[in-house]
C-alpha atoms as a PDB file:
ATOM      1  CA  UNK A   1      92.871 120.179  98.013  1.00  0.00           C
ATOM      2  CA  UNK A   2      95.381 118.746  95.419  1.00  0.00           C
ATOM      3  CA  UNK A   3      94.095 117.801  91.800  1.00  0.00           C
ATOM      4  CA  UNK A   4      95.108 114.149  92.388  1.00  0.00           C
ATOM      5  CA  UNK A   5      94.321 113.448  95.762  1.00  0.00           C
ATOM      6  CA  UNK A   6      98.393 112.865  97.135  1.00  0.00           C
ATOM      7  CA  UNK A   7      98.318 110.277  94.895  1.00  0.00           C
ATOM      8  CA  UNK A   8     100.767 111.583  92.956  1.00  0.00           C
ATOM      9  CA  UNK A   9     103.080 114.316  91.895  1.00  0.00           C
ATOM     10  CA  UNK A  10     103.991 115.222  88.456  1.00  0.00           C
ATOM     11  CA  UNK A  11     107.373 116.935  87.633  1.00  0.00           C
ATOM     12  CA  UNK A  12     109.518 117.723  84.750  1.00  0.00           C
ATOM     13  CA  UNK A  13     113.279 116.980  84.489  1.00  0.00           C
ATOM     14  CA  UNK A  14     115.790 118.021  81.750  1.00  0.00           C
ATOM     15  CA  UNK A  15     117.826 114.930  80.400  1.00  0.00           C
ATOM     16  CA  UNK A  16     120.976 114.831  77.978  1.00  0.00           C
ATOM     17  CA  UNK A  17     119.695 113.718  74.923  1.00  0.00           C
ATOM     18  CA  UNK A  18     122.104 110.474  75.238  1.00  0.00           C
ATOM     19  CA  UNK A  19     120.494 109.461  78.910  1.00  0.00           C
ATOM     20  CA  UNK A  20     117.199 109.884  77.294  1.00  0.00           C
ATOM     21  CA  UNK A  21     118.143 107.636  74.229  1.00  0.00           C
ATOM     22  CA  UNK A  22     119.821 105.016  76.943  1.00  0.00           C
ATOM     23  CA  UNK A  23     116.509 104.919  79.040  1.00  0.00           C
ATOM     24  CA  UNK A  24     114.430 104.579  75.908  1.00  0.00           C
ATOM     25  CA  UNK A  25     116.357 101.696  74.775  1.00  0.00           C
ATOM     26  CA  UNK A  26     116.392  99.992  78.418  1.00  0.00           C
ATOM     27  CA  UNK A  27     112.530 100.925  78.765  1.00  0.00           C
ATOM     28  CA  UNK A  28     112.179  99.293  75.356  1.00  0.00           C
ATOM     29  CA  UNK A  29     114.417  96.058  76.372  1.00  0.00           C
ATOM     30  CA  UNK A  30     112.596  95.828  79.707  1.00  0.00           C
ATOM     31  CA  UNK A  31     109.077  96.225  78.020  1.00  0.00           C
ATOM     32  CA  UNK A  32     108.140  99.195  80.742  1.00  0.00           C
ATOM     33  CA  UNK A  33     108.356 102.837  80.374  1.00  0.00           C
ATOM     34  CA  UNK A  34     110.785 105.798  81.020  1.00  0.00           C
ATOM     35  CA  UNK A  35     108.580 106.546  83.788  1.00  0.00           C
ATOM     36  CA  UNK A  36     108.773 103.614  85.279  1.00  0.00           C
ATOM     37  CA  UNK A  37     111.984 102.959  85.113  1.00  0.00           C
ATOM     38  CA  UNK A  38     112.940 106.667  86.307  1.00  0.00           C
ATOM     39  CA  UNK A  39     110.579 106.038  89.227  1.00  0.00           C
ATOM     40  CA  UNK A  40     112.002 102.405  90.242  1.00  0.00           C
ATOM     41  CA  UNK A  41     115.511 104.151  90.291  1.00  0.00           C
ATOM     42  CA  UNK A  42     114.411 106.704  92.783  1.00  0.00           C
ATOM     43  CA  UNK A  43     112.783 104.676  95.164  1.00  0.00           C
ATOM     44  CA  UNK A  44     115.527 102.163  95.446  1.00  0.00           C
ATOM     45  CA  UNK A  45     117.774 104.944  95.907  1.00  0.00           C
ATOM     46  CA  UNK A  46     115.834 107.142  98.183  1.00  0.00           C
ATOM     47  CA  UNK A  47     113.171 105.123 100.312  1.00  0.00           C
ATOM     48  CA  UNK A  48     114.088 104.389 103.847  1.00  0.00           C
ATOM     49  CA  UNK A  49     111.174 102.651 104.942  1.00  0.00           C
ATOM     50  CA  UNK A  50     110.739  99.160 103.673  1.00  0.00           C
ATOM     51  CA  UNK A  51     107.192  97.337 104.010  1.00  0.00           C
ATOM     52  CA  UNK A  52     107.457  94.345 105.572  1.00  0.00           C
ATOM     53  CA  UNK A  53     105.543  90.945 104.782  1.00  0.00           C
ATOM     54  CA  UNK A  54     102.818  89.672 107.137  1.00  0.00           C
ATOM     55  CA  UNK A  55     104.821  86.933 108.680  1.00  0.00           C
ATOM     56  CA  UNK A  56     101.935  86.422 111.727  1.00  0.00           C
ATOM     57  CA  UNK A  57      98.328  86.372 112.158  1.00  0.00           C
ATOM     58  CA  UNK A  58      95.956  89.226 111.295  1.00  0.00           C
ATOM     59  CA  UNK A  59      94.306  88.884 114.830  1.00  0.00           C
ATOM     60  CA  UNK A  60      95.546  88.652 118.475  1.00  0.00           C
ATOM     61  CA  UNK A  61      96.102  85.882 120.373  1.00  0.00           C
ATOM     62  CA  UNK A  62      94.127  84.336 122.619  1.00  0.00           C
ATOM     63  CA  UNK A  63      94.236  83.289 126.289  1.00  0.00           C
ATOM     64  CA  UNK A  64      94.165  85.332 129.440  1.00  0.00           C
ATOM     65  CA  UNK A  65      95.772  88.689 128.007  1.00  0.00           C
ATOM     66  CA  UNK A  66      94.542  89.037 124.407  1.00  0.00           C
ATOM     67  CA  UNK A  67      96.361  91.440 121.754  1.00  0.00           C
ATOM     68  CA  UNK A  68      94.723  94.492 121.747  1.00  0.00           C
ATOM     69  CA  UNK A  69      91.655  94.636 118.795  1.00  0.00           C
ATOM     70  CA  UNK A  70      91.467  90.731 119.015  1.00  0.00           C
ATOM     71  CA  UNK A  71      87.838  90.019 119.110  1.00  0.00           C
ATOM     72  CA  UNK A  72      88.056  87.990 121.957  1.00  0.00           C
ATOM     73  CA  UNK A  73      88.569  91.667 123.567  1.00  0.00           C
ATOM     74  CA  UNK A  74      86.460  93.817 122.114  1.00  0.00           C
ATOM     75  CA  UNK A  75      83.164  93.633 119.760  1.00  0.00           C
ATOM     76  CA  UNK A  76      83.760  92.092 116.578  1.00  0.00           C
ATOM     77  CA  UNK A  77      81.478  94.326 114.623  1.00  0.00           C
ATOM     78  CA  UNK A  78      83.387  97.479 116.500  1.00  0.00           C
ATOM     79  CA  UNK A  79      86.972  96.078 115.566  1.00  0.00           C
ATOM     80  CA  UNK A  80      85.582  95.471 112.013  1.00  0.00           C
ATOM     81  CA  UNK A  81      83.476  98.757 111.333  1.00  0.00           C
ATOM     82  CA  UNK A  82      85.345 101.237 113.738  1.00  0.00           C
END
């Protein structure tokens, strides 16, 4: 098993001394670190899936046909601590 779980994954790049000195300076204006800012770059640039907001509610509906894991369908306690 990996050291960190998947959490994360640490690698080393080699910059040009001049990006290094611009991302200092934007890390520094931005109050966040290289890392970050590094990071935030790749995942705009590279992540396809986009998480959504919860625009509905958490459980089914109710009526004659239920969502599936609505408690009116199954046991609370099993939907809960499945």
């Amino acid at each position: 098993m990996c050291h960190n779980y998947g959490v994360s994954v640490r690698t080393t790049i080699d910059l040009a001394d001049d990006m290094y000195a611009l991302l200092r300076r934007r890390a520094a204006d931005e109050r966040t670190s290289i890392r970050a800012l590094i990071a935030d770059a790749i995942d705009s640039r590279y992540r396809t899936v986009r998480s959504k907001p919860v625009t509905g509610p958490l459980v089914g509906k109710r009526g004659a046909n239920p969502a599936s894991g609505s408690p009116d369908r199954e046991n609370p306690y099993d939907v809960l601590f499945a």
